[in-house]
Protein backbone atom coordinates (compact mmCIF):
# COMPACT_ATOMS: atom_id res chain seq x y z
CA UNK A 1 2.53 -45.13 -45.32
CA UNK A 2 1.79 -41.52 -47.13
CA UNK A 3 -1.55 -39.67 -46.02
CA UNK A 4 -3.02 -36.19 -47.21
CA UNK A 5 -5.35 -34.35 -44.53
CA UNK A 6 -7.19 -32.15 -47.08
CA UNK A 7 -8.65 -28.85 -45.85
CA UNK A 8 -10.15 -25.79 -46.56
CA UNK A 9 -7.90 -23.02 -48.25
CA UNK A 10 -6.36 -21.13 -45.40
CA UNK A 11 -6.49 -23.71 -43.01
CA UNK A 12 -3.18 -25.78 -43.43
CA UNK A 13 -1.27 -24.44 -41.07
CA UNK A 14 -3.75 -25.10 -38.28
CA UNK A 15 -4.14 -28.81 -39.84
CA UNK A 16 -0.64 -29.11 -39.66
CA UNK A 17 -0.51 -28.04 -36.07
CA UNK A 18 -2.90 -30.69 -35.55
CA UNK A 19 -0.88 -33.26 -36.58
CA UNK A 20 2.07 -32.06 -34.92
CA UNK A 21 0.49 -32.29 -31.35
CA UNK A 22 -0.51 -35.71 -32.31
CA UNK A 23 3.31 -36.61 -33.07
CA UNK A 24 2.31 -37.42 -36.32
CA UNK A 25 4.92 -36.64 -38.94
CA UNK A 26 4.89 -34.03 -41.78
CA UNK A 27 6.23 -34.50 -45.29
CA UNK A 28 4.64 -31.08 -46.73
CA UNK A 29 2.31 -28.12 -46.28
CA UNK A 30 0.06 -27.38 -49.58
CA UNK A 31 -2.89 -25.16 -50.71
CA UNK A 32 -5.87 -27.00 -49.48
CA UNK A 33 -3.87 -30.41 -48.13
CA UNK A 34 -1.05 -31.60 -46.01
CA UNK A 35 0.69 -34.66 -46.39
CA UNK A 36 1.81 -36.85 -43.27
CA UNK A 37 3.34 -39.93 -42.69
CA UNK A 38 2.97 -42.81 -40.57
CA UNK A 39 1.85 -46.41 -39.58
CA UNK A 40 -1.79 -47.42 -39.40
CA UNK A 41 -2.38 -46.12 -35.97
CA UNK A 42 -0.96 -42.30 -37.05
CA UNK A 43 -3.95 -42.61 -39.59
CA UNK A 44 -6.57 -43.79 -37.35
CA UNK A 45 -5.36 -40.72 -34.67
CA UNK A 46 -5.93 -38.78 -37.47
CA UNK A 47 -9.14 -39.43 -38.50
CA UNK A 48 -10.70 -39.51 -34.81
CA UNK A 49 -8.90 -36.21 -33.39
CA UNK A 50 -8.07 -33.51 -36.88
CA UNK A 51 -11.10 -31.02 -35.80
CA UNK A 52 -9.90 -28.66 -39.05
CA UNK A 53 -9.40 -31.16 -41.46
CA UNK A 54 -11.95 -32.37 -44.26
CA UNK A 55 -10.85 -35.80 -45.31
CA UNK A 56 -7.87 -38.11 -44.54
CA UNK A 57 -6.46 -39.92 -47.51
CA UNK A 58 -4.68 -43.09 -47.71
CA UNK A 59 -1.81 -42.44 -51.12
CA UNK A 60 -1.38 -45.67 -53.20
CA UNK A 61 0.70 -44.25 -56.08
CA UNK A 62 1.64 -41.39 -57.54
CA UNK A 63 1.93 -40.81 -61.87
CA UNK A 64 2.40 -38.00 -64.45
CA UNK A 65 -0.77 -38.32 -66.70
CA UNK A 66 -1.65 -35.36 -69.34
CA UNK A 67 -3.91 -38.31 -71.39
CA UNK A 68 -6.53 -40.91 -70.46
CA UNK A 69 -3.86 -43.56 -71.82
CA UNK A 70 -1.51 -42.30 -69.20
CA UNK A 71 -4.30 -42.41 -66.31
CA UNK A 72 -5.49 -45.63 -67.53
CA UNK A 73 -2.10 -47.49 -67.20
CA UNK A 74 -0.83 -45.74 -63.99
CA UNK A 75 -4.21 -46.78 -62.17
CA UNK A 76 -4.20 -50.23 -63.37
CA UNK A 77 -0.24 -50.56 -62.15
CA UNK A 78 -1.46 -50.09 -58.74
CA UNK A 79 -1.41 -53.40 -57.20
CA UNK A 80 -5.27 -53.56 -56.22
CA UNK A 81 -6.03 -57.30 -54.66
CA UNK A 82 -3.48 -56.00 -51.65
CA UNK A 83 -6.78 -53.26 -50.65
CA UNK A 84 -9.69 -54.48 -52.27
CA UNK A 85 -11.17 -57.75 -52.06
CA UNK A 86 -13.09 -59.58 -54.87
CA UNK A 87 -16.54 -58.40 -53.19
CA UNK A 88 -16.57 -54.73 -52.41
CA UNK A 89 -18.49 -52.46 -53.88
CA UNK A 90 -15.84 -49.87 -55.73
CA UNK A 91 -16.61 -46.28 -55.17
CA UNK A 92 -14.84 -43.73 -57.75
CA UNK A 93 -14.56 -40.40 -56.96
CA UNK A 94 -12.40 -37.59 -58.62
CA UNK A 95 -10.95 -33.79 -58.82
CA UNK A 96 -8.88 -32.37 -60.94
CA UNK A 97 -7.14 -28.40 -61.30
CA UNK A 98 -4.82 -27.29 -63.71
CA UNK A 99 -4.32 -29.95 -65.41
CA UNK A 100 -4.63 -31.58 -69.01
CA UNK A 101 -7.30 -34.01 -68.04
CA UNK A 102 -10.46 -31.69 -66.55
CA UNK A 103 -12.71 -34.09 -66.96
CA UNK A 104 -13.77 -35.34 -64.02
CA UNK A 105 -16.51 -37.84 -64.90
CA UNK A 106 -14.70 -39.45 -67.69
CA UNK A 107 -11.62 -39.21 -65.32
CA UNK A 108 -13.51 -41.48 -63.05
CA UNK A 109 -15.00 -43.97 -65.54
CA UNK A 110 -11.72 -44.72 -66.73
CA UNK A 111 -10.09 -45.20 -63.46
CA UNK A 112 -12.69 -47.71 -62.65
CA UNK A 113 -12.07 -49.07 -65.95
CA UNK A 114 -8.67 -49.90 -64.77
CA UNK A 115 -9.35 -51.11 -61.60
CA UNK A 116 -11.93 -53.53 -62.93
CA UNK A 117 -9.29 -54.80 -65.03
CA UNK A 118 -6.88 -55.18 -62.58
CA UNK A 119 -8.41 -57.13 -60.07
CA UNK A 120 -10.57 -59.42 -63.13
CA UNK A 121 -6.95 -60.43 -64.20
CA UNK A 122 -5.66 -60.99 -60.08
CA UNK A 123 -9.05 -63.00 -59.23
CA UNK A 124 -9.19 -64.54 -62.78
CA UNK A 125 -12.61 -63.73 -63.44
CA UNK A 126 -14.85 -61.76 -65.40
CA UNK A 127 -17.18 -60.63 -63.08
CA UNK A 128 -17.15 -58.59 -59.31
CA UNK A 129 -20.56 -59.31 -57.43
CA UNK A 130 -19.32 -55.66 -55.54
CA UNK A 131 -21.91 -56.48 -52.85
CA UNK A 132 -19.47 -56.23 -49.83
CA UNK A 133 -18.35 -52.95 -48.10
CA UNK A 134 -17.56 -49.99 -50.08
CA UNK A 135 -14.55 -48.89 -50.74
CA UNK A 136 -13.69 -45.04 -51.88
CA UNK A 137 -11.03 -44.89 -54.30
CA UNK A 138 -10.54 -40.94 -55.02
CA UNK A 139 -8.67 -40.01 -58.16
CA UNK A 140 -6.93 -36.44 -58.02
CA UNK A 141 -5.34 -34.49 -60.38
CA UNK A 142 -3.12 -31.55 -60.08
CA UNK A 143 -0.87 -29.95 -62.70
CA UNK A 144 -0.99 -32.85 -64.31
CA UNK A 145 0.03 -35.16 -61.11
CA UNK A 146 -2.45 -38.24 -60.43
CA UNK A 147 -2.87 -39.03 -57.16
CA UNK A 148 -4.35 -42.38 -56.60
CA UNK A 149 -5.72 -42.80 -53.12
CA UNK A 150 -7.81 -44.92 -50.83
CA UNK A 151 -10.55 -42.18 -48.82
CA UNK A 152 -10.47 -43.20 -45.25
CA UNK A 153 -13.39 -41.63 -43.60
CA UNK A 154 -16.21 -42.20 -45.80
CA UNK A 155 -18.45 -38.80 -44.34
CA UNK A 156 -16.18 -35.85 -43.56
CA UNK A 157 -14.35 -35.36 -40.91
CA UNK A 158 -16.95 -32.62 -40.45
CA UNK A 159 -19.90 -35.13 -39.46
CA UNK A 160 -18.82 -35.45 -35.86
CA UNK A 161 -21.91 -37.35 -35.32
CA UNK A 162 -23.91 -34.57 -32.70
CA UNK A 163 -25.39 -32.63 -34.98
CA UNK A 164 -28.41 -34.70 -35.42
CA UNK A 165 -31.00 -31.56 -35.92
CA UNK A 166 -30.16 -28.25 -37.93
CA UNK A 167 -31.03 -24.62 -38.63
CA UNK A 168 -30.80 -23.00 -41.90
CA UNK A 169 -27.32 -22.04 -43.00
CA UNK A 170 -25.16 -24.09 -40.73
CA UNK A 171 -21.51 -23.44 -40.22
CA UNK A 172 -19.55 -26.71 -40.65
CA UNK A 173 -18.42 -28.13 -37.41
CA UNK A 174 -14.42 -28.07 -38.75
CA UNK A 175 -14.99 -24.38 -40.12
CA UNK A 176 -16.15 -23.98 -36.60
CA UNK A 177 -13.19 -25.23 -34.63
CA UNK A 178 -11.18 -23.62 -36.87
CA UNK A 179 -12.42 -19.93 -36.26
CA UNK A 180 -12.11 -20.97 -32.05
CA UNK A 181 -9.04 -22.01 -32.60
CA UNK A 182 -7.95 -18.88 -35.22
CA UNK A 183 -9.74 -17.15 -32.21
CA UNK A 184 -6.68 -18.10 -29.83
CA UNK A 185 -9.20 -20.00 -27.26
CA UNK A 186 -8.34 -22.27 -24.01
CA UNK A 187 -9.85 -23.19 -21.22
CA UNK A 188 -8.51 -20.42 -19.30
CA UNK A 189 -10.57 -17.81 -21.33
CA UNK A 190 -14.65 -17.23 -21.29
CA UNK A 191 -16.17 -17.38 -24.88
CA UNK A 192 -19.44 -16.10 -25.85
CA UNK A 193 -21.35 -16.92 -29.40
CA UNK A 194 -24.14 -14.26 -29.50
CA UNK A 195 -25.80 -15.82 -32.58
CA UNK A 196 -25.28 -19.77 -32.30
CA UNK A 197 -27.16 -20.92 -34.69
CA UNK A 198 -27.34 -24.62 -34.02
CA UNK A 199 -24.38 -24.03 -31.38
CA UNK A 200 -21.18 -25.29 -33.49
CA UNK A 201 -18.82 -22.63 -32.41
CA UNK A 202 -19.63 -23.11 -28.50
CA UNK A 203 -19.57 -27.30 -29.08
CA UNK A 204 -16.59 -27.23 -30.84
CA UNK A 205 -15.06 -24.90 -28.33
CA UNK A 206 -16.28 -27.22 -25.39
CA UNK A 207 -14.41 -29.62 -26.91
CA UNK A 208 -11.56 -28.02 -27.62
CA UNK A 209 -11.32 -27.34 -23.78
CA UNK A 210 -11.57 -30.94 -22.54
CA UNK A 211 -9.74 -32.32 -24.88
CA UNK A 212 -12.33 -34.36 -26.33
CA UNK A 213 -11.26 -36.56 -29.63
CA UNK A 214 -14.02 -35.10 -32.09
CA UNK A 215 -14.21 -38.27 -34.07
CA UNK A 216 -14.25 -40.46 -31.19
CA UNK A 217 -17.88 -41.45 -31.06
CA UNK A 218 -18.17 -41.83 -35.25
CA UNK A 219 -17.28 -44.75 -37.25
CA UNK A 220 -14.67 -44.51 -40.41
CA UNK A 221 -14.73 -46.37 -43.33
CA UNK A 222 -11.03 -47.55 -43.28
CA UNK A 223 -12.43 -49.27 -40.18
CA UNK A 224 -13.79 -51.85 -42.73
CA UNK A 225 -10.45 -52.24 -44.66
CA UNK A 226 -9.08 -55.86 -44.77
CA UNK A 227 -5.51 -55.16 -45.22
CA UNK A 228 -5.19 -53.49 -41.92
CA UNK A 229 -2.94 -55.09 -39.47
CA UNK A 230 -4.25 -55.13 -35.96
CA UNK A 231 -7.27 -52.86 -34.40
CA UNK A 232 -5.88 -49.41 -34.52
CA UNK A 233 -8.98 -47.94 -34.51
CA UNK A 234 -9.82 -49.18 -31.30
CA UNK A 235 -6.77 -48.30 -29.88
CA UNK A 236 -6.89 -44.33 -31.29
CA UNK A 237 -10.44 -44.81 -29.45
CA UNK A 238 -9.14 -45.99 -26.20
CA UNK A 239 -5.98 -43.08 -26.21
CA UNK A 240 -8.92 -40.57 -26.99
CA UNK A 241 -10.88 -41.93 -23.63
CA UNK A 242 -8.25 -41.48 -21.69
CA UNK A 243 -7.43 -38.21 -22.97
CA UNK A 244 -10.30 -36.02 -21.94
CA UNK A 245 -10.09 -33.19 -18.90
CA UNK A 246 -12.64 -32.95 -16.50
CA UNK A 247 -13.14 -29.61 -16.74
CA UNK A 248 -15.99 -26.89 -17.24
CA UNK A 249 -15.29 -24.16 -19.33
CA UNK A 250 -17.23 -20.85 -19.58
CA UNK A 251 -19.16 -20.95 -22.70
CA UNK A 252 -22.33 -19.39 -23.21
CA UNK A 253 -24.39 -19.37 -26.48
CA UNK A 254 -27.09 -17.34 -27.47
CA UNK A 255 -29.70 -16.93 -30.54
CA UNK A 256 -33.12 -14.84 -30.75
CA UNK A 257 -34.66 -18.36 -32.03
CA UNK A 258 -35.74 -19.98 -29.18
CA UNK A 259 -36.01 -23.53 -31.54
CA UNK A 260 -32.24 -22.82 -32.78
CA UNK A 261 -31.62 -22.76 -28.56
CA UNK A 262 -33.82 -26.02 -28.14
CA UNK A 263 -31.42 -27.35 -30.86
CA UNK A 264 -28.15 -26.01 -29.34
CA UNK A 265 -29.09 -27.88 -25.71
CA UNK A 266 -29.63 -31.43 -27.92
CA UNK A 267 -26.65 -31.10 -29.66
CA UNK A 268 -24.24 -30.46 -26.60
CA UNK A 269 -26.03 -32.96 -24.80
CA UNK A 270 -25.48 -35.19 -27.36
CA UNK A 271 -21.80 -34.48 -27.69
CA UNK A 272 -21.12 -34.87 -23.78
CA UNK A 273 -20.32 -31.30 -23.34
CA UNK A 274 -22.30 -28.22 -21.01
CA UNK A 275 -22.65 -24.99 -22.31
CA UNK A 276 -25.40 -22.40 -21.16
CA UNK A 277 -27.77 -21.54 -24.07
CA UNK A 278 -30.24 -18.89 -23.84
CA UNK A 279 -32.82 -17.32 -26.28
CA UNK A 280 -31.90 -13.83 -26.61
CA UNK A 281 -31.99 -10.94 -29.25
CA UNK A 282 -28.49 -9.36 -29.86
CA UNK A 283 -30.29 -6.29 -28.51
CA UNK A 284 -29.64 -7.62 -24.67
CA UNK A 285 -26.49 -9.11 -25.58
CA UNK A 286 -24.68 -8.24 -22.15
CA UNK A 287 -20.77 -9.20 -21.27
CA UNK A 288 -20.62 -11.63 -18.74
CA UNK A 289 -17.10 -10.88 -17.59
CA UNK A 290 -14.59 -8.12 -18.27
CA UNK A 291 -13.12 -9.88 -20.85
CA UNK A 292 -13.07 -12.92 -23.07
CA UNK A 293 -13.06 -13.89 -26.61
CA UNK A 294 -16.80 -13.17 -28.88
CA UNK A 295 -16.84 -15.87 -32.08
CA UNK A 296 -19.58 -14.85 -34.26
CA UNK A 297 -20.83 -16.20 -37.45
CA UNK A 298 -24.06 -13.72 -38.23
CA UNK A 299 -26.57 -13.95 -41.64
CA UNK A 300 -24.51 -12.87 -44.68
CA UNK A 301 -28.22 -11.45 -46.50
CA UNK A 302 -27.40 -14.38 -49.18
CA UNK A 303 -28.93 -17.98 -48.31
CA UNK A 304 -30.22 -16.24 -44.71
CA UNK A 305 -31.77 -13.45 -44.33
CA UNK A 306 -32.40 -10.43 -46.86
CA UNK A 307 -28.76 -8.27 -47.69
CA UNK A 308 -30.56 -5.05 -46.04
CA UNK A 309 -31.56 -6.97 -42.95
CA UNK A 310 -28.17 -8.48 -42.69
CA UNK A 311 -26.66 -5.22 -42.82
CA UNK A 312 -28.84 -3.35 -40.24
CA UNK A 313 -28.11 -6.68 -38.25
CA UNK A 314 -24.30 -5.58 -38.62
CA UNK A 315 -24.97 -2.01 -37.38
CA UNK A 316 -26.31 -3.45 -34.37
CA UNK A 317 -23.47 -5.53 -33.65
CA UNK A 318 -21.01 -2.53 -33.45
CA UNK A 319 -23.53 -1.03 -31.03
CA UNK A 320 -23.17 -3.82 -29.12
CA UNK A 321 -19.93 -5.24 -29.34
CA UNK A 322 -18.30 -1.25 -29.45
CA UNK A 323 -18.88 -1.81 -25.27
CA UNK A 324 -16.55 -4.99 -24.86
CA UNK A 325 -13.13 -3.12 -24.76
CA UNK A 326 -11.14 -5.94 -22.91
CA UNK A 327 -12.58 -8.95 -25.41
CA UNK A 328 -11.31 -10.24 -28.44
CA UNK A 329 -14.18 -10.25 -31.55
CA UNK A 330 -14.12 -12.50 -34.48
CA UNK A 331 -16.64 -12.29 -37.57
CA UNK A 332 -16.97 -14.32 -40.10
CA UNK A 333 -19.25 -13.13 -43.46
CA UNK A 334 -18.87 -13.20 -46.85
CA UNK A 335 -20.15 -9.57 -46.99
CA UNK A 336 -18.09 -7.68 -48.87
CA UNK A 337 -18.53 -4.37 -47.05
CA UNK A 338 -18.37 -5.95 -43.77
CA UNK A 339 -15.82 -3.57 -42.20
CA UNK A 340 -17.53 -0.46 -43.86
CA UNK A 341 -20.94 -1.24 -42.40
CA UNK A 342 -19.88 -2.38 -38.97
CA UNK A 343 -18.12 0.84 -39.02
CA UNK A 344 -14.96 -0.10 -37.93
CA UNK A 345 -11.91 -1.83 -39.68
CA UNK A 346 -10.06 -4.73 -38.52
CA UNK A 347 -7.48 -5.81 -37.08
CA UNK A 348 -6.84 -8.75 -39.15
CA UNK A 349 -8.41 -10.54 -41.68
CA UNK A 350 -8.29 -14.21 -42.97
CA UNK A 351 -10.01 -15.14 -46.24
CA UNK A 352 -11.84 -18.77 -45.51
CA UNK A 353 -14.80 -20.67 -47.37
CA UNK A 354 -18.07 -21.22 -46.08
CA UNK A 355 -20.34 -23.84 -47.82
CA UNK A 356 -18.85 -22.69 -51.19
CA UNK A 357 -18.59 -19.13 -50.44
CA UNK A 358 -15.35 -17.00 -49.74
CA UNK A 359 -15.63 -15.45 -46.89
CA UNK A 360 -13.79 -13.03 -44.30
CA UNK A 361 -13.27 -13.87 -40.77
CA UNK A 362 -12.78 -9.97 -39.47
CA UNK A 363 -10.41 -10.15 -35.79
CA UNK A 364 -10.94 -7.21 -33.80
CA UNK A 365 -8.38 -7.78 -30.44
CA UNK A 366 -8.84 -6.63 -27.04
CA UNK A 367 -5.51 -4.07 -25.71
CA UNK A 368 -2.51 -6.53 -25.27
CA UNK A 369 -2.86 -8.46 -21.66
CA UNK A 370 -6.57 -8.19 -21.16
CA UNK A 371 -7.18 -11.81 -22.57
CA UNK A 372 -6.55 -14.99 -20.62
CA UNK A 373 -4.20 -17.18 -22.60
């Protein structure tokens, strides 16, 4: 069986790293997606441990299609009464880039077409009651390429299920892990989030440290898939149980909202992890150790906070921060004058995507040795 983890631009390598440590099998590394192989299991270890992945993708078929004749018969070949059964309700969904057919709408319409037609002529009928589980059928298109696929997870791999309550402008939880993990951060080193927000960075870290499976405690909707031999679901469950470390990392979170900090406690409670939160200005921001690794995702002045504030706000973090010698920073904004502002360039840069935006996560690293790896 062929799978695509899709991701975020910039992130493939770490999703393919992901994989790797799951001795899961790669086929290829492209923009925005990887593509893995493996048996039903491999998928279902997928789904409940990528932390940097968006979506995991089942591949039916692939077919060159520049015209809606061309999409319309290579949809339809797909044997459909081996995945769907004569009840479910078919979801359609679609993208498309350079390619003929941009259309995504009418690109979906007529791939339901087809699979309508398909299964009225393998359950000789004329009708599907589609009141049984859903199932997600996503039609993609690339330079003229249609991939036809079967969406395993039903909500993103980003809905880790602990997040129950949110402040404005939340960072995704798999944008999250991937800036800790971009970060360099184990168990070993002490990370600090001076602006928390809703406390994704420090939960995500958390989990990174014990090991946790971040999908464990969700539900998937291959899950509800007929065609699946045994319960590997279950199983990919039962590995992640046994998987965890007892161990208590040093993670502390902070935010001047002291509601944002009531939030942060509820979601690491509800995740199984402990962190110490505290309601604090960046002002009084103080290191706790000598070094360590600060992950930081501050208001960019668009959808939070005025572009004047944000930028005082960004003055203020070099006062700050300009004291931590021995600890690794990392910034993420879409600010364009970041580096000019905080008054200090980087050491390296990595253009990522936050809820639509491109933004820069800035890396400013601590003299070589200082940092716990």
């Amino acid at each position: 069986m062929r799978f695509i983890a899709t991701c975020k631009i910039g992130l493939e390598a770490l999703v393919a790293d992901e994989l790797r440590a799951l001795g899961i099998e790669i086929e290829g590394v492209y923009d925005a997606r990887v593509i893995f192989k493996g048996d039903t299991l491999a998928m279902a270890r997928a789904c409940i441990w990528l932390r940097t992945a968006e979506r995991v993708l089942f591949i039916l078929d692939e077919f060159h299609a520049e015209s809606f004749e061309e999409l319309y018969c290579g949809v339809r070949a797909v044997k459909w009464s081996d995945y769907i059964p004569k009840d479910a309700f078919i979801h359609v969904t679609g993208k498309s880039a350079k390619s003929k057919l941009f259309a995504v709408s009418d690109c979906q319409s007529i791939a339901k077409k087809a699979i309508v037609d398909n299964l009225f002529e393998a359950y000789r009928t004329t009708s599907l009651p589609e009141t049984g589980d859903e199932m997600i059928v996503e039609i993609g298109l690339l330079r003229d390429t249609a991939t036809v696929a079967l969406d395993c997870c039903g909500a993103g791999l980003s809905r880790r299920g602990y997040r129950t309550w949110n402040v404005a402008a939340p960072i995704a939880e798999t944008l999250g892990a991937a800036i800790v993990k971009l970060a360099r951060y184990n168990a070993a080193t002490v990370l600090v989030d001076p602006m928390c927000g809703s406390g994704t960075m420090p939960i995500e870290a958390a989990m990174i440290a014990r090991n946790m499976a971040v999908g464990a405690n969700r539900s998937f909707a291959a899950e509800s898939w007929r065609f699946l031999n045994g319960r590997p679901f279950e199983t990919a469950r039962e590995q992640a149980r046994d998987s965890v470390i007892d161990v208590r990392p040093e993670i502390i979170g902070s935010d001047i909202d002291p509601h944002a900090i009531d939030i942060c406690k509820r979601h690491a409670k509800k995740a199984g992890v402990e962190i110490d939160f505290y309601t604090r200005p960046l002002a009084e921001f103080t290191a706790p150790c000598e070094s360590g690794i600060v992950v930081c995702n501050p208001p960019y002045g668009e959808r939070l906070m005025e572009k004047r504030d944000a930028e005082r706000l960004y003055r203020q973090m070099h006062d700050c921060f300009d004291k931590l010698v021995h600890w690794d920073l990392n910034i993420i904004t879409s600010h364009k004058d970041f580096e000019r502002i905080y008054g200090k360039k980087a050491d390296k840069r990595r253009k990522l995507s936050n809820g639509g935006m491109t933004c820069t996560l800035y890396r400013y690293f601590a003299p070589e040795g200082f940092i716990k790896s």
